[in-house]
C-alpha atoms as a PDB file:
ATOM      1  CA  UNK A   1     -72.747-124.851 323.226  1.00  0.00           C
ATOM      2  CA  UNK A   2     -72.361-127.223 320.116  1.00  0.00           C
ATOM      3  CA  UNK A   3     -73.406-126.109 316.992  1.00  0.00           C
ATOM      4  CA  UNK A   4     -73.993-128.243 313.355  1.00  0.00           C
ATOM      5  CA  UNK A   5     -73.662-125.678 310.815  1.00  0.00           C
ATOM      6  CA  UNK A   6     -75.306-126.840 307.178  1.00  0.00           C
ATOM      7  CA  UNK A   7     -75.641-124.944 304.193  1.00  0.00           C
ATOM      8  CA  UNK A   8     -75.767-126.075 300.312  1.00  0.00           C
ATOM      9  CA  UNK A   9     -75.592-129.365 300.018  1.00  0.00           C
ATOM     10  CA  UNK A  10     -77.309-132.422 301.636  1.00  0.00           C
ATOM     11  CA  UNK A  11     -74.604-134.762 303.872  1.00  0.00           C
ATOM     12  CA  UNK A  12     -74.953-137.743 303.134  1.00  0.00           C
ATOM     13  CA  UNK A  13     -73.971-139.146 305.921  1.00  0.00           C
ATOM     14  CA  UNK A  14     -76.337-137.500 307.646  1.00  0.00           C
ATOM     15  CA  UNK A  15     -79.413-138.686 305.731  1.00  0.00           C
ATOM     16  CA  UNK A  16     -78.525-141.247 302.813  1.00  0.00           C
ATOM     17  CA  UNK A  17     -75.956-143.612 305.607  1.00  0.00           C
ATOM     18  CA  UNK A  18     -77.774-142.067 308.644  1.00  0.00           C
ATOM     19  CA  UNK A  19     -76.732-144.159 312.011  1.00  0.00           C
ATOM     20  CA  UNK A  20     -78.406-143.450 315.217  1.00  0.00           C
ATOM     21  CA  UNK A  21     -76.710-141.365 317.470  1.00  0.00           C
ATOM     22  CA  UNK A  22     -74.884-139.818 314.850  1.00  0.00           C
ATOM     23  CA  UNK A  23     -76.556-136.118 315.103  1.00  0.00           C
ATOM     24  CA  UNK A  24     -76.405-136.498 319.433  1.00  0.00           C
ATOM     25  CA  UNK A  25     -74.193-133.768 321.674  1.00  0.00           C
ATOM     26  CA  UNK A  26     -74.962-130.901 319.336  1.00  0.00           C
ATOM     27  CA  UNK A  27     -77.219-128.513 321.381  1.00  0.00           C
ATOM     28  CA  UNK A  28     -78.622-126.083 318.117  1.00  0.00           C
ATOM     29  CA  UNK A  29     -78.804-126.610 314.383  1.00  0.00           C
ATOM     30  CA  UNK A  30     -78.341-123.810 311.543  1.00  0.00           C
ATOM     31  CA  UNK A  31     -79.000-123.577 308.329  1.00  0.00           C
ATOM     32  CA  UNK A  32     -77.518-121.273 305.659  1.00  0.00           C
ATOM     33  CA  UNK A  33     -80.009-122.090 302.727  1.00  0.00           C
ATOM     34  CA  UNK A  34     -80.401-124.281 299.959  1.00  0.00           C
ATOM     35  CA  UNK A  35     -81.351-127.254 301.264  1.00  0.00           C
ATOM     36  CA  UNK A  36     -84.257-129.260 300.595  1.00  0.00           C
ATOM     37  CA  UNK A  37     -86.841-129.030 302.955  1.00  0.00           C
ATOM     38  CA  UNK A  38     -87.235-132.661 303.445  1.00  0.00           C
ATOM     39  CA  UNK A  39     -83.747-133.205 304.778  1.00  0.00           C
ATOM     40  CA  UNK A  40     -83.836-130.481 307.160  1.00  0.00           C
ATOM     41  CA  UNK A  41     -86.982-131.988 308.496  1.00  0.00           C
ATOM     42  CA  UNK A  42     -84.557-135.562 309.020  1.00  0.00           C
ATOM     43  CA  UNK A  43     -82.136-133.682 310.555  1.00  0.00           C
ATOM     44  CA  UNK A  44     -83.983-131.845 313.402  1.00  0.00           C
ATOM     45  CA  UNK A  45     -86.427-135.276 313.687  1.00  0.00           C
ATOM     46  CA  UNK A  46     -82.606-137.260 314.219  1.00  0.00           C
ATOM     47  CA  UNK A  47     -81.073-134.375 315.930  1.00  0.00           C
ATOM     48  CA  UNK A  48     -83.924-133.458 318.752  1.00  0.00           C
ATOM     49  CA  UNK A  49     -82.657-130.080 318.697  1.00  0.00           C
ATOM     50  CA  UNK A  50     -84.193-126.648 317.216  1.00  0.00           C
ATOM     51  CA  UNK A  51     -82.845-126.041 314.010  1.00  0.00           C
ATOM     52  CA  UNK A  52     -82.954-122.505 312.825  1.00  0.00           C
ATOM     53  CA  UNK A  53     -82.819-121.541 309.050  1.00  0.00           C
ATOM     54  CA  UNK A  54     -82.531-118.860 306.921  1.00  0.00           C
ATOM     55  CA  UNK A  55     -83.676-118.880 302.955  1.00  0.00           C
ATOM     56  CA  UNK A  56     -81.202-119.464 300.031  1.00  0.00           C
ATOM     57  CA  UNK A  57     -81.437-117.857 296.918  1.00  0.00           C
ATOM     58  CA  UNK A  58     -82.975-121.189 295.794  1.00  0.00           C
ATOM     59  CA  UNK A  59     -85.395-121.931 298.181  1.00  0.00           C
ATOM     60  CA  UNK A  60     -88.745-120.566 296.545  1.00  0.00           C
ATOM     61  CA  UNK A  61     -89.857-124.519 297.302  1.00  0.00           C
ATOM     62  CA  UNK A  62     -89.779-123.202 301.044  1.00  0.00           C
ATOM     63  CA  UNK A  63     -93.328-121.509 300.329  1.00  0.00           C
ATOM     64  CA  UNK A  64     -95.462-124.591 299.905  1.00  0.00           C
ATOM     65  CA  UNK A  65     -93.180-126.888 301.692  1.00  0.00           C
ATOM     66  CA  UNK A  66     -91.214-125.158 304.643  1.00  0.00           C
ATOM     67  CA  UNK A  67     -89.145-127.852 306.118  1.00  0.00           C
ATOM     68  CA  UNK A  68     -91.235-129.108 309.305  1.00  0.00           C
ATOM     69  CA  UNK A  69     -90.056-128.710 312.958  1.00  0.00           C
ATOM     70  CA  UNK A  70     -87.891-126.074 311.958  1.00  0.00           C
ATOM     71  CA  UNK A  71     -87.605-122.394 312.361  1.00  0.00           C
ATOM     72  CA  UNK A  72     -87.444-119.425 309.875  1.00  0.00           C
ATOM     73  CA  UNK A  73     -85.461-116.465 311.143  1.00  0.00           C
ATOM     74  CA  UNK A  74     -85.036-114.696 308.348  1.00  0.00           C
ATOM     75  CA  UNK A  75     -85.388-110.835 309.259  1.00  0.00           C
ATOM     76  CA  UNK A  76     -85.227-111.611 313.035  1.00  0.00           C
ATOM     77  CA  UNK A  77     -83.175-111.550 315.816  1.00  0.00           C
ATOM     78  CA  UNK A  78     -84.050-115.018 317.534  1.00  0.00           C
ATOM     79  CA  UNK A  79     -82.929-115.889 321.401  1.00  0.00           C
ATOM     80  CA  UNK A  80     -81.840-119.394 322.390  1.00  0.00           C
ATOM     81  CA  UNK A  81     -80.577-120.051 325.705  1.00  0.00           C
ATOM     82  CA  UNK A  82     -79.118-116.275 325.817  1.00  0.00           C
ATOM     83  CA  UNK A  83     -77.770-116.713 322.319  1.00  0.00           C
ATOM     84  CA  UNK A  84     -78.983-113.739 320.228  1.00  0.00           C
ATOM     85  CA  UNK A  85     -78.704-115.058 316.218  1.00  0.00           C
ATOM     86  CA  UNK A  86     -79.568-112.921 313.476  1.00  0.00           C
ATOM     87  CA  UNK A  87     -80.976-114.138 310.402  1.00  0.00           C
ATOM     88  CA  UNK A  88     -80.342-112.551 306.757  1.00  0.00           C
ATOM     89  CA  UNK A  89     -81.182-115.036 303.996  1.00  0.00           C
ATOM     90  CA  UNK A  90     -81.010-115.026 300.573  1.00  0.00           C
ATOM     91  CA  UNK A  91     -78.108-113.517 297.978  1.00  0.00           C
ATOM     92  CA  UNK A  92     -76.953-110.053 295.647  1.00  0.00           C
ATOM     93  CA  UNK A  93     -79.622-110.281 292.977  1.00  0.00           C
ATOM     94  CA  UNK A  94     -77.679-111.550 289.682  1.00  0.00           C
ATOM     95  CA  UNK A  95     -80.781-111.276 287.248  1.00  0.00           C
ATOM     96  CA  UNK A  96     -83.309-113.404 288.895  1.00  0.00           C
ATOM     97  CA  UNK A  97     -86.376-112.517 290.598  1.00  0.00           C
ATOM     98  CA  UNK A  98     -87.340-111.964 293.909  1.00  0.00           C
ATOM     99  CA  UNK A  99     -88.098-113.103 296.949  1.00  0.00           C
ATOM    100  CA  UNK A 100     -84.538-114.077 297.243  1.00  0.00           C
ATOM    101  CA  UNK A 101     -82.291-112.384 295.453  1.00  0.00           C
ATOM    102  CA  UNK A 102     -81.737-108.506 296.836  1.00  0.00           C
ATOM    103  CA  UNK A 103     -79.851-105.776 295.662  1.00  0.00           C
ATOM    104  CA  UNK A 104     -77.243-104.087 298.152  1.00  0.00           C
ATOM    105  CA  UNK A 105     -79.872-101.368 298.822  1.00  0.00           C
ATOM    106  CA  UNK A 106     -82.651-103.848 299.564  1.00  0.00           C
ATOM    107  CA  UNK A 107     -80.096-105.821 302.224  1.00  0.00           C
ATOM    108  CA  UNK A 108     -79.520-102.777 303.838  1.00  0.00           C
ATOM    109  CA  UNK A 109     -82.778-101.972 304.484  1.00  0.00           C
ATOM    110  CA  UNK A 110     -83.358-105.281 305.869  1.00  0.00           C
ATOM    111  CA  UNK A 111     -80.707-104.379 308.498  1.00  0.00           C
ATOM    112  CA  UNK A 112     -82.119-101.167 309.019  1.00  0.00           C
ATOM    113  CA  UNK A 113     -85.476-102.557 309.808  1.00  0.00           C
ATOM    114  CA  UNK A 114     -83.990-104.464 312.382  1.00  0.00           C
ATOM    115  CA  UNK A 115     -81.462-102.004 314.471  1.00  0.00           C
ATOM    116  CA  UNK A 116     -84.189-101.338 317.332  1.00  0.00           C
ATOM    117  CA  UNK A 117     -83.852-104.840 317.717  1.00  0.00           C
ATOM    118  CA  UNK A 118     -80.096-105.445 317.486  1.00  0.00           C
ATOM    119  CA  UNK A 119     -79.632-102.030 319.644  1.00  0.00           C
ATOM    120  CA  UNK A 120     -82.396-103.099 322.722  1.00  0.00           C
ATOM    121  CA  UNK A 121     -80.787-106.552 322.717  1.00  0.00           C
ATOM    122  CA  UNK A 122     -77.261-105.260 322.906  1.00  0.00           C
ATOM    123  CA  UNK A 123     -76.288-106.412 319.000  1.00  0.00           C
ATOM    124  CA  UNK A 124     -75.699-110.490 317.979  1.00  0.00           C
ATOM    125  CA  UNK A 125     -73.467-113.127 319.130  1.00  0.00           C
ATOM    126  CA  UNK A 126     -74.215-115.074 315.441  1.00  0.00           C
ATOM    127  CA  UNK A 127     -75.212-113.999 312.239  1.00  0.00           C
ATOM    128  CA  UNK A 128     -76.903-116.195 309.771  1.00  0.00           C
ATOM    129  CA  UNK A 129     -76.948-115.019 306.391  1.00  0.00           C
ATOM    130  CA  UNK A 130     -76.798-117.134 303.010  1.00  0.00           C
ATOM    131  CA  UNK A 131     -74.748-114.694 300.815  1.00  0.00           C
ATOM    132  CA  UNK A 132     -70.959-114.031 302.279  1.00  0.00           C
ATOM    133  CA  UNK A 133     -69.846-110.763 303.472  1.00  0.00           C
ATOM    134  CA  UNK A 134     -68.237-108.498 300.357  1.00  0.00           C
ATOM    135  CA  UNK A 135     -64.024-109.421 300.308  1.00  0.00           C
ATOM    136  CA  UNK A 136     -64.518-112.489 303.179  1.00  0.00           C
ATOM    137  CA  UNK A 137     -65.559-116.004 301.464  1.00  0.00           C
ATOM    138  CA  UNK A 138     -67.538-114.510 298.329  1.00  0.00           C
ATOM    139  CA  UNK A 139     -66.383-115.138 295.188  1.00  0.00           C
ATOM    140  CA  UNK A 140     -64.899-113.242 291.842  1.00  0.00           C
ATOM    141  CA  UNK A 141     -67.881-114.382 289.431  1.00  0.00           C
ATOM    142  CA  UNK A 142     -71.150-111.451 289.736  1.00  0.00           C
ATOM    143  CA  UNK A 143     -73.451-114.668 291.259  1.00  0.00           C
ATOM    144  CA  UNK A 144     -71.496-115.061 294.009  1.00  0.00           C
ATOM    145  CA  UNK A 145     -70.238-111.677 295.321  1.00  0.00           C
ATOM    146  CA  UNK A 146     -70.545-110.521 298.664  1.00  0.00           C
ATOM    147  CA  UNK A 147     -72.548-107.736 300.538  1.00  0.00           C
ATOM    148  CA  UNK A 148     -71.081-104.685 301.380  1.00  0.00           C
ATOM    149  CA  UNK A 149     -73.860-103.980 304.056  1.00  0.00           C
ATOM    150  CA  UNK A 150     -73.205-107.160 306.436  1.00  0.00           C
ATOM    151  CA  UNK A 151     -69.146-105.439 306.625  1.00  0.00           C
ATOM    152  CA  UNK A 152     -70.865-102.763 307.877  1.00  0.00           C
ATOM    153  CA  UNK A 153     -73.195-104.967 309.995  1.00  0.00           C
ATOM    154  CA  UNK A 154     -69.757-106.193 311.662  1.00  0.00           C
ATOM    155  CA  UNK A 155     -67.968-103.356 312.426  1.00  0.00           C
ATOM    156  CA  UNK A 156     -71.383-101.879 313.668  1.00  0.00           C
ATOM    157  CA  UNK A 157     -72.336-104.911 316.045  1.00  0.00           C
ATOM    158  CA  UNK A 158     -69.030-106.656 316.313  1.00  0.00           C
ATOM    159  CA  UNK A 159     -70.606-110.791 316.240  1.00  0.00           C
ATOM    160  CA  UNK A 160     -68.665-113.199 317.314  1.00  0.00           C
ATOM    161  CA  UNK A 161     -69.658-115.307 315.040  1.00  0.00           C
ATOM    162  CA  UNK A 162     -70.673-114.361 310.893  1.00  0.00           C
ATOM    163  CA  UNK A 163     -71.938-118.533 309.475  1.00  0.00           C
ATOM    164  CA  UNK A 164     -73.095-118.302 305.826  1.00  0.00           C
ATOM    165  CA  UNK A 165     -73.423-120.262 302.721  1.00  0.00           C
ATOM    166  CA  UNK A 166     -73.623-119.947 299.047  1.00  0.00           C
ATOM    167  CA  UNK A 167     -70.406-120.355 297.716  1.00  0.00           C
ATOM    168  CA  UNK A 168     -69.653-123.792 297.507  1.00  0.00           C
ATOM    169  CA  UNK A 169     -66.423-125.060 298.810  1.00  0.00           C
ATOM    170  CA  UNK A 170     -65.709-127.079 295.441  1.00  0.00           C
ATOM    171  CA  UNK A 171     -65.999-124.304 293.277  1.00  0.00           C
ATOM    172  CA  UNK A 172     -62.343-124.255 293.697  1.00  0.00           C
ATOM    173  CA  UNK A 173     -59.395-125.619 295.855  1.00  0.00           C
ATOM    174  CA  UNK A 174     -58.387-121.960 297.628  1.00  0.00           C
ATOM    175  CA  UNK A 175     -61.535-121.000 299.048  1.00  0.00           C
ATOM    176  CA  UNK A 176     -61.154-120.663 302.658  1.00  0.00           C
ATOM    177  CA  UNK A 177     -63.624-122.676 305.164  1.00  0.00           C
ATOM    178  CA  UNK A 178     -62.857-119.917 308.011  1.00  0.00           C
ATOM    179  CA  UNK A 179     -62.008-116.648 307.625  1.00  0.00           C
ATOM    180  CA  UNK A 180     -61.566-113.432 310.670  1.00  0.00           C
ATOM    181  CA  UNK A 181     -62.346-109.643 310.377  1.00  0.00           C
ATOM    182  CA  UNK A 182     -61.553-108.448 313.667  1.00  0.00           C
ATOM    183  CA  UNK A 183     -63.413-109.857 316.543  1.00  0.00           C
ATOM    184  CA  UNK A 184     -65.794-111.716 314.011  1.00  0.00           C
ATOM    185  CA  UNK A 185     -65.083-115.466 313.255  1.00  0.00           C
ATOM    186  CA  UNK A 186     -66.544-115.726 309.566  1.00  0.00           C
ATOM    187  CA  UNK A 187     -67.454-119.437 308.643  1.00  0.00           C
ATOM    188  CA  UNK A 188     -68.735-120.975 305.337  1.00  0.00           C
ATOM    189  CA  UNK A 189     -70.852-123.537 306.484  1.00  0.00           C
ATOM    190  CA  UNK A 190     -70.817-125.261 302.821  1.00  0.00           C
ATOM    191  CA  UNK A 191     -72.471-129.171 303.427  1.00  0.00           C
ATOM    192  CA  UNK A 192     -71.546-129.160 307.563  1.00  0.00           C
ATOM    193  CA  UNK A 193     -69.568-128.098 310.030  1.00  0.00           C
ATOM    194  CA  UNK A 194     -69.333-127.369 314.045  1.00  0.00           C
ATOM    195  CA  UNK A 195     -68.268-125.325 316.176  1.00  0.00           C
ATOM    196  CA  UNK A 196     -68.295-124.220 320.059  1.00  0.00           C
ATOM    197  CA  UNK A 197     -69.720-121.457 320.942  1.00  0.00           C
END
């Protein structure tokens, strides 16, 4: 299965120099966040696929204008063609406010709340989060660190796949586009990317 990865900032290729048949052959869309709503909406319209999405810590837009045609899973486990992807949006809470911005106690709860879930289904193949994993992708400054919880999540489950967002790839020229902790392939899905599945 082909996957577009997105997350950050708007391609523009993909919406400002759209071709047709540029999004065609990719069989599901994700999103990591922070996107506006309009150009997800472009990209599932072009792309005919579902696109799945979780929230960024800047997405409060979201509320009064979710992007249409696509598919909020934050705080589920969603199914597609036997593909079990779990959604955890939003980032550690740096002084803003809620609803996207958690503290490493709220985030854990949020995977607590969903382990009858994860254990009937037999864990995740892909999880979507917005914030990195703590010591994998995050960065040094306190906006940008990672969860502690979704190591934990990992070792617990064992995905193959960990996609997420937030940290920007030009923040700086070491920060690594693909990362592995054991069995888990750890992507940062920073503008777009694919990948097989």
């Amino acid at each position: 299965m082909k996957l577009l990865l997105l997350s950050d900032k708007e391609c523009s290729s993909l919406w400002d120099y759209y071709t047709p048949g540029k999004l065609k052959g990719y069989d599901l869309i994700l999103s990591c966040g922070d996107l506006k709503p309009d150009y997800l909406s472009f990209i599932v319209t072009m792309a005919n696929v579902p696109l799945l999405y979780v929230h960024g810590n800047h997405d409060t837009k979201y509320a009064n204008t979710p992007p249409e045609g696509c598919t909020n899973i934050d705080d589920k486990l969603f199914i597609y063609k036997g593909l079990r992807i779990l959604g955890l949006g939003g980032s550690p809470n740096y002084g803003g406010v809620p609803p996207y911005q958690y503290s490493e106690r709220e985030m854990r709860r949020r995977i607590a709340r969903l382990s009858l879930k994860l254990k009937w289904s037999g864990g995740a193949d892909i999880v979507l989060t917005h914030a990195p994993a703590a010591g994998y992708g995050d960065g040094k400054d306190y906006a940008h660190r990672g969860f502690e919880c979704f190591n934990e999540l990992m070792d617990k489950y064992k995905p193959k796949v960990f996609v997420h967002g937030h940290v920007h790839l030009n923040y700086g020229h070491n920060i690594p586009r693909e990362l592995q902790r054991d069995d888990t392939r750890i992507i940062n899905a920073y503008e777009k990317y694919e990948i097989e599945v």
